[in-house]
Protein backbone atom coordinates (compact mmCIF):
# COMPACT_ATOMS: atom_id res chain seq x y z
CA UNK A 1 0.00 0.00 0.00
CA UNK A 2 2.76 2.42 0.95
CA UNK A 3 4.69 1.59 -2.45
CA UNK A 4 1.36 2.02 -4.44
CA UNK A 5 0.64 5.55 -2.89
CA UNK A 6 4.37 6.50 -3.20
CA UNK A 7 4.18 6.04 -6.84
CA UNK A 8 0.60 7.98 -7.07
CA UNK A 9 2.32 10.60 -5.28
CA UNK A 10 5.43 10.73 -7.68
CA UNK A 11 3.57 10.63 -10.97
CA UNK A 12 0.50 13.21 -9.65
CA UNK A 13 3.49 15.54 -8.18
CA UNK A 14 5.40 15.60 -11.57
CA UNK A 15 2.82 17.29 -13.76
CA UNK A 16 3.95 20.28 -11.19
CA UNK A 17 7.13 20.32 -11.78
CA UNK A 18 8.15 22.90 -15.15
CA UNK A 19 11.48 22.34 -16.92
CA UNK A 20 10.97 26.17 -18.16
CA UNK A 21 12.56 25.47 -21.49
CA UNK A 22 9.93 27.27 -22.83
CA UNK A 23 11.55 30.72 -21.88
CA UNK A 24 14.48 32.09 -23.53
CA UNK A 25 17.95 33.56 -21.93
CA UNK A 26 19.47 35.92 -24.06
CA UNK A 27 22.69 37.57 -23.80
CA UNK A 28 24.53 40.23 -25.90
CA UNK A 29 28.31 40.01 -26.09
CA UNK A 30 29.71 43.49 -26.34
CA UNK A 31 33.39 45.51 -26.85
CA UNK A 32 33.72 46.94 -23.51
CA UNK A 33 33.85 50.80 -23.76
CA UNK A 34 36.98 52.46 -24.74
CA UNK A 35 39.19 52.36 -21.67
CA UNK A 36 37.72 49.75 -19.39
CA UNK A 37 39.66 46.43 -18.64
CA UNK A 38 37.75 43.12 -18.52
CA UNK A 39 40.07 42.19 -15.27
CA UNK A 40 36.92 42.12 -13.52
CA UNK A 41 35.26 38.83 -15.58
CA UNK A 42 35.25 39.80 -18.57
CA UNK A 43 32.36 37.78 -20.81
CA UNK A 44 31.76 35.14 -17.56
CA UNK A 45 30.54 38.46 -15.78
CA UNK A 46 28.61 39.92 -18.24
CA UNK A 47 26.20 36.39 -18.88
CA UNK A 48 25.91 35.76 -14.82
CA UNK A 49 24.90 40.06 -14.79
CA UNK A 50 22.60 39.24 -17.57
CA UNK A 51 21.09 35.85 -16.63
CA UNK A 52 20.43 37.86 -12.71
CA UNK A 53 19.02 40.89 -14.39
CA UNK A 54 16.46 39.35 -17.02
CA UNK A 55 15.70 36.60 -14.09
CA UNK A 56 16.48 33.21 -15.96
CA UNK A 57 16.30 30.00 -14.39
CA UNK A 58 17.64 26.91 -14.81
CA UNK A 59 16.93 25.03 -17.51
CA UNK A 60 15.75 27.82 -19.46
CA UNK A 61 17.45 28.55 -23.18
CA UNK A 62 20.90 30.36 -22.67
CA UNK A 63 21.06 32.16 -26.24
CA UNK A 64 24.41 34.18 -26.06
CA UNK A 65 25.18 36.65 -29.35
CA UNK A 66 28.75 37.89 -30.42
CA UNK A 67 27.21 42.08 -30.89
CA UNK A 68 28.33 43.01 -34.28
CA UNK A 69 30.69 45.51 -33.29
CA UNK A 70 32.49 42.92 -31.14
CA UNK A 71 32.52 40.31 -33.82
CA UNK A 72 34.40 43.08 -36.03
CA UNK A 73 37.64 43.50 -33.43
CA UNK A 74 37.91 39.52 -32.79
CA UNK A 75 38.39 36.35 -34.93
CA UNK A 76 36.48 33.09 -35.12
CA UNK A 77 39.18 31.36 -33.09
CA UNK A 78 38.75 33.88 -30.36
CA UNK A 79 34.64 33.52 -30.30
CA UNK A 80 34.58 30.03 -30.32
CA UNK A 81 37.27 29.47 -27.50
CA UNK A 82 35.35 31.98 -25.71
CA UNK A 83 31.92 29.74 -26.51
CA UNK A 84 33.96 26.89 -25.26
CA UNK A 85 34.57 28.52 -22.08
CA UNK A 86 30.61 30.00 -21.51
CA UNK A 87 29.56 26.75 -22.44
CA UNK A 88 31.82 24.34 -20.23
CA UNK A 89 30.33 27.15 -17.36
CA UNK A 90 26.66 27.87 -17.74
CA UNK A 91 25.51 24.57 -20.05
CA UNK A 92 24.06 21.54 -19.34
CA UNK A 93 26.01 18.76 -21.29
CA UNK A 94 22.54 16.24 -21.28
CA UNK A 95 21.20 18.57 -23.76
CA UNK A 96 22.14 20.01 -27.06
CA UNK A 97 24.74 22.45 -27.30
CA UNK A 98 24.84 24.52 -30.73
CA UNK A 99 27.74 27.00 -31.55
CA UNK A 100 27.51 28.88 -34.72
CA UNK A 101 30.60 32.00 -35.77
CA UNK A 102 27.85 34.43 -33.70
CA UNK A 103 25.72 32.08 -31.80
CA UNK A 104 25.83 29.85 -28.64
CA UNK A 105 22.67 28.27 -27.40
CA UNK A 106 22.12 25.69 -25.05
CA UNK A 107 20.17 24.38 -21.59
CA UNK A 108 21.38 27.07 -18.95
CA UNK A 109 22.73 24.62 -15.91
CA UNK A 110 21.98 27.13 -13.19
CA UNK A 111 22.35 31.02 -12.63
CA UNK A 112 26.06 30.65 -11.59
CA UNK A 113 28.67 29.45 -13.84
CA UNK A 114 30.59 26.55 -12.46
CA UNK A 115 33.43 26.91 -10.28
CA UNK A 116 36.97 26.32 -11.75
CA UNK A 117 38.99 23.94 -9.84
């Protein structure tokens, strides 16, 4: 009886529980103004500002853009170690991660990046 209501229990409780992959997370990668260092987190600081200030969840759709103006002063190489890095941070890695020359999108794994060890 106890294993039949357990299982009642886990299957009723689940419809209540939302993945939010419906929403997206978008961030805008820009040149930092003329004068300004990025010793203070540079592109890591700028999606965990972001993802605080728009309010994103977990599991919600991290969509991070390379601004235009940015994509001008850096080269592919450069963008897609820095997707790398944003994605081995914020992404979950049991979904699908897509990296175009402008475009990273993927699960967002929680509101903090992960820690470096």
């Amino acid at each position: 009886m106890k294993n039949t209501l357990a299982l009642v229990l886990m299957v009723f409780g689940s419809f209540g529980v939302s993945a939010n992959m419906d929403n997206q997370c978008v961030v805008e990668l820009k040149p930092l103004p003329e004068g300004l260092s990025s010793s203070g987190g540079g592109d890591r600081a700028t999606i965990e500002y972001t993802i605080k200030k728009n309010d994103c969840e977990r599991n919600n759709v991290l969509l991070v853009m390379v601004n235009s103006s940015l994509s001008e002063t850096v080269t592919d190489a450069e963008v897609k170690n820095s997707f790398t890095y944003i994605a081995s941070a914020f992404c979950r890695f049991d979904r699908n991660v897509l990296m175009s020359h402008n475009f990273l999108s993927c699960v967002l794994y929680d509101t903090e990046g992960r820690k470096s060890l």
